[in-house]
Protein backbone atom coordinates (compact mmCIF):
# COMPACT_ATOMS: atom_id res chain seq x y z
CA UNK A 1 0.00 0.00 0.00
CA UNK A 2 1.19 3.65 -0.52
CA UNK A 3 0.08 6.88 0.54
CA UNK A 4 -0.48 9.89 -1.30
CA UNK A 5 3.09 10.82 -1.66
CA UNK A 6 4.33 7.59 -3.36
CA UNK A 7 5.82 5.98 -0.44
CA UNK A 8 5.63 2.39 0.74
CA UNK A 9 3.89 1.49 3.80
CA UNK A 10 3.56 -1.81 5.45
CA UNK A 11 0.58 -2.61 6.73
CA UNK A 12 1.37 -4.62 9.85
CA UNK A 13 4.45 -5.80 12.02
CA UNK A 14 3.95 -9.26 10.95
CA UNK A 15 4.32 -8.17 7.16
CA UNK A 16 7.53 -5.64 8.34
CA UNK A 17 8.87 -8.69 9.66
CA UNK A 18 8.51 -10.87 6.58
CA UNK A 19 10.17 -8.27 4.75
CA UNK A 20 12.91 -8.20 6.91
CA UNK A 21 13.96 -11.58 5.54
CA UNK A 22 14.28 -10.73 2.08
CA UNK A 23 14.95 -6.71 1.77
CA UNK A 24 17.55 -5.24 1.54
CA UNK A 25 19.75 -2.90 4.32
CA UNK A 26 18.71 0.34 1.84
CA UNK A 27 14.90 -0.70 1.91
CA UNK A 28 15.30 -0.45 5.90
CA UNK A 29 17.03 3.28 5.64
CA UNK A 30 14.89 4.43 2.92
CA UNK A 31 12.08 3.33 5.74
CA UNK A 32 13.67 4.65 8.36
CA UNK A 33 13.99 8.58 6.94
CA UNK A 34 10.82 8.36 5.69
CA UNK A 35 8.20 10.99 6.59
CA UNK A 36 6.00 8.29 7.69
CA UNK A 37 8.76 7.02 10.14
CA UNK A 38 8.82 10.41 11.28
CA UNK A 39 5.03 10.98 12.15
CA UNK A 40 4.02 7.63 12.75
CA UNK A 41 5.79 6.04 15.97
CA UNK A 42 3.93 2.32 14.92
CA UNK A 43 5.24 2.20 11.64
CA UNK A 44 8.81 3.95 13.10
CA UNK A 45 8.49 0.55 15.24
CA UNK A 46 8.15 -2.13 12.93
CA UNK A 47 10.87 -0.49 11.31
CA UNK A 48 13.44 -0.51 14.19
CA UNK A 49 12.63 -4.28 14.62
CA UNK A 50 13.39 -4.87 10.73
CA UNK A 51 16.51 -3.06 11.51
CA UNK A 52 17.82 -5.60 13.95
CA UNK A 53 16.30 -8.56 12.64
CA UNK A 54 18.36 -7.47 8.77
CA UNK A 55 21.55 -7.08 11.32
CA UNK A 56 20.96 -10.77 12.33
CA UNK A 57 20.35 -11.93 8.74
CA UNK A 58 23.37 -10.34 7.48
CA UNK A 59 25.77 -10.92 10.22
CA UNK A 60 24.50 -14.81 9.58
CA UNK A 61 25.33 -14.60 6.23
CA UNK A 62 28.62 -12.94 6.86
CA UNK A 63 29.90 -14.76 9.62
CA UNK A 64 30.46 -12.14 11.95
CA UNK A 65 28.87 -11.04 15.52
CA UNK A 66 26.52 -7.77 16.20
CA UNK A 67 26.74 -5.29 19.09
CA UNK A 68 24.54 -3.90 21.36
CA UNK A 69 25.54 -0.74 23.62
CA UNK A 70 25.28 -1.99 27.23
CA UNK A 71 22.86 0.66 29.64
CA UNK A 72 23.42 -1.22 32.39
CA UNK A 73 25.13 2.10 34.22
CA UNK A 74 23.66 3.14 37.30
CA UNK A 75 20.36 1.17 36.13
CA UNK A 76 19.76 4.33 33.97
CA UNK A 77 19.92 5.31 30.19
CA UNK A 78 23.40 7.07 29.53
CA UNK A 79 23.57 10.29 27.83
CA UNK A 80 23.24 11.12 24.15
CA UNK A 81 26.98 12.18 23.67
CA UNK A 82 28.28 9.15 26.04
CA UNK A 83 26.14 6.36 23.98
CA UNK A 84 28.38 5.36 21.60
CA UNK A 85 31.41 5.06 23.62
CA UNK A 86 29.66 2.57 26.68
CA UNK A 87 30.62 -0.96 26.95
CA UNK A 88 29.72 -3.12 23.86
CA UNK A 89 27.69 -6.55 24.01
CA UNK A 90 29.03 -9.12 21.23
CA UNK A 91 26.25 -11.10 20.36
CA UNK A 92 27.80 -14.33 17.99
CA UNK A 93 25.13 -15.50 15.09
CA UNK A 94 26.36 -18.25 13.88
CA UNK A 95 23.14 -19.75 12.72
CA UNK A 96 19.41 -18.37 12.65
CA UNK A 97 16.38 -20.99 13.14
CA UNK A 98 13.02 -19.58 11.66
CA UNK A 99 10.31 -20.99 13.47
CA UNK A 100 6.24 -21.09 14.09
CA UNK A 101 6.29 -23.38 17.14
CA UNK A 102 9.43 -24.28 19.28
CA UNK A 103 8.48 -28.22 19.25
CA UNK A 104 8.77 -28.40 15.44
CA UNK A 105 12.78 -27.36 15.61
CA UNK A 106 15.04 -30.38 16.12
CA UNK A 107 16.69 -29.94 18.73
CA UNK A 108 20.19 -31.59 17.61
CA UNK A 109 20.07 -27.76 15.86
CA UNK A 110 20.15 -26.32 19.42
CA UNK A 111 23.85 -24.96 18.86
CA UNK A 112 26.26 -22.22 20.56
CA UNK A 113 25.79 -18.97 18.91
CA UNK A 114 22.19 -20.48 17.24
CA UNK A 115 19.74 -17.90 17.03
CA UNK A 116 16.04 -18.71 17.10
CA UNK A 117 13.08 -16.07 15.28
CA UNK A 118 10.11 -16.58 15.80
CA UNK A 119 7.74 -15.91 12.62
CA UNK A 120 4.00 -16.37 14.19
CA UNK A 121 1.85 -13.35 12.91
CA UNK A 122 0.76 -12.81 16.96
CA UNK A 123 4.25 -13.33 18.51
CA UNK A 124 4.19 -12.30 21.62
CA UNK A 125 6.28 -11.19 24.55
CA UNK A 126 10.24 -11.76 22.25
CA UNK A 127 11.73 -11.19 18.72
CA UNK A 128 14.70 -12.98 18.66
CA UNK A 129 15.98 -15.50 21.41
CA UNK A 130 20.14 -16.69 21.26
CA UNK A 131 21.62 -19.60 22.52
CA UNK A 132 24.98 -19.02 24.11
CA UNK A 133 26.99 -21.34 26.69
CA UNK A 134 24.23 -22.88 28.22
CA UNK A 135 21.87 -19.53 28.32
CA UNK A 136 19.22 -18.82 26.79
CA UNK A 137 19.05 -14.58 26.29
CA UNK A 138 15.72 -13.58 25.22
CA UNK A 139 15.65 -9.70 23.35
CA UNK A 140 12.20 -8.10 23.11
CA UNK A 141 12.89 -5.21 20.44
CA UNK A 142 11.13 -1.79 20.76
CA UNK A 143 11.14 1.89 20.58
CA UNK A 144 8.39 2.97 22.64
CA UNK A 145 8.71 4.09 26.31
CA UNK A 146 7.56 1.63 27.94
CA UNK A 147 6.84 -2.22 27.45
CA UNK A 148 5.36 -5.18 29.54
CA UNK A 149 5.94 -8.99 29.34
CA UNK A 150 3.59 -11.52 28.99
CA UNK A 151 5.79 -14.06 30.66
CA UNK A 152 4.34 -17.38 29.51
CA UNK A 153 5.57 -17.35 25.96
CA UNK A 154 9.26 -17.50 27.35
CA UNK A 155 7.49 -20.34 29.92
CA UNK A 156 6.64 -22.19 26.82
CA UNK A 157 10.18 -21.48 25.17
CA UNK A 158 11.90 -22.84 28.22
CA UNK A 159 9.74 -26.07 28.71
CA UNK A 160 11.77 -27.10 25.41
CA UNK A 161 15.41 -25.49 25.93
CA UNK A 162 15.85 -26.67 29.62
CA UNK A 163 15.46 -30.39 28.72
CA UNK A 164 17.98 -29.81 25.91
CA UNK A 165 19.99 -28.56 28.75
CA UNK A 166 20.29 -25.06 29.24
CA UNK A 167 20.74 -23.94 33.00
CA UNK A 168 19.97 -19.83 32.81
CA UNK A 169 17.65 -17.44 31.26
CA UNK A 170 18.84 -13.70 30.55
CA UNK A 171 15.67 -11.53 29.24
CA UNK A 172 16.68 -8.29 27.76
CA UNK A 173 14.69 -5.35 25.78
CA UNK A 174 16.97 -3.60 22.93
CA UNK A 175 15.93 0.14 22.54
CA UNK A 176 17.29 2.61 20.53
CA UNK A 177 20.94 3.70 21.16
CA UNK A 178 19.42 7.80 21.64
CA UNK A 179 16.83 6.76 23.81
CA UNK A 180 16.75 9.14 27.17
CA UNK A 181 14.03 6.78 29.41
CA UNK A 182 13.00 3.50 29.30
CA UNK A 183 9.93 1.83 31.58
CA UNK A 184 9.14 -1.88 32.16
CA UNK A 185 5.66 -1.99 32.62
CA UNK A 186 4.58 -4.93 35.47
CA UNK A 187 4.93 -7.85 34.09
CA UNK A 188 1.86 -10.34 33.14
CA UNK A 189 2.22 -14.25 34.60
CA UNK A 190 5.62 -15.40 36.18
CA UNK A 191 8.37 -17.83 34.98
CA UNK A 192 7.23 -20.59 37.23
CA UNK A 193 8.17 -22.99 37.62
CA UNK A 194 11.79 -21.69 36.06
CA UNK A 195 11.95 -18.43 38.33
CA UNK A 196 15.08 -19.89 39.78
CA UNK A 197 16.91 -19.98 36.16
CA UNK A 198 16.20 -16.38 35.73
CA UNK A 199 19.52 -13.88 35.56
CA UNK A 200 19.93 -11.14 37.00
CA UNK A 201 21.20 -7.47 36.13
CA UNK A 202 24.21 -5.93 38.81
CA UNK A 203 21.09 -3.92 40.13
CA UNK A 204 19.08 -6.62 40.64
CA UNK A 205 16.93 -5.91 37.98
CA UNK A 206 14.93 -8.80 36.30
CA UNK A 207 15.40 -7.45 33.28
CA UNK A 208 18.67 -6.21 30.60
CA UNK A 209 18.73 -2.85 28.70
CA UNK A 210 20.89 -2.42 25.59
CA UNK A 211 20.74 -0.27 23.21
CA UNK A 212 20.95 -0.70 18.92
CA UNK A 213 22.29 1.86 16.24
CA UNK A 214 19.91 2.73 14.29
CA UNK A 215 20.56 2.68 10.50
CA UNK A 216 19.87 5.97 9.68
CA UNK A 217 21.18 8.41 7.30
């Protein structure tokens, strides 16, 4: 669909995220700078979850690792003109794992540096889960404010991944690298039974911040 000016919109998440398979990293900046973007925080959304979910896809392709900016300082967001000198997170991709329901993967596939994406039009709760030394680091991806958790979709990831042997679950929302505030809403359900696998932040937070550079011209 297009508006009046001649420029593409997508008409849901689940079709931005479909795209993000197949497009190109120019579709995503084109996107990203467009006046829509601009004036329309939903679209600007489904377009900073494209952005990271291309990142994976190429740094898959290319063999390499991304990196998140760590806001783990002080349990606050750092300022604008310290951002892009905090502490880096590597994240490895060595191999992605498309998926509509966690039971249909085989689970020999459940590797070190394995990412998992879910593709289910309704996801809920996570975008992108990696496996890494026995942890299992789930990344909700947003822009807004504020965001909650509906807790029993990462129950129902972790009924599967802790019989294949994983010991620890790290749940993390990546925001973008300029944001200035960041609130987790209460979240909805609990982990049980798998509280005790849960990870903590240094501040005893249940939850990791880091932060993604946007593609933007």
């Amino acid at each position: 669909m297009t508006d009046s000016n001649d420029q593409c919109f997508l008409i849901s998440e689940y079709v931005c995220r479909l795209l993000s398979e197949k497009c190109e990293r120019s579709f995503i900046v084109e996107a990203a700078n467009s006046i829509l973007a601009k004036n329309n925080p939903t679209f600007d959304g489904w377009i900073f979850e494209a952005d990271f979910l291309v990142e994976l896809r190429m740094a898959c392709q290319n063999k390499t690792s991304i990196y998140l900016l760590d806001f783990q300082i002080n349990n606050q967001l750092i300022s604008s003109e310290q951002t892009l000198n905090s502490d880096k997170l590597e994240l490895v991709v060595n191999e992605r794992l498309l998926f509509f329901d966690i039971t249909d993967i085989d689970r020999n596939k459940f590797q070190n540096g394995v990412w998992l994406i879910p593709q289910r039009w309704n996801q809920g709760c996570y975008d992108a889960v990696q496996l890494i030394n026995n942890t299992v680091r789930v990344f909700q991806v947003t822009r807004a404010k504020s965001h909650s958790l509906k807790l029993k979709y990462v129950v129902q990831l972790l009924h599967v991944l802790v019989e294949c042997g994983y010991q620890s679950v790290v749940i993390a929302f990546v925001i973008p690298h300029d944001s200035t505030s960041f609130n987790l809403k209460r979240p909805v359900g609990t982990l049980r039974p798998y509280e005790h696998l849960l990870s903590l932040t240094t501040n005893d937070e249940d939850f990791f911040l880091y932060g993604f550079v946007r593609h933007i011209r």
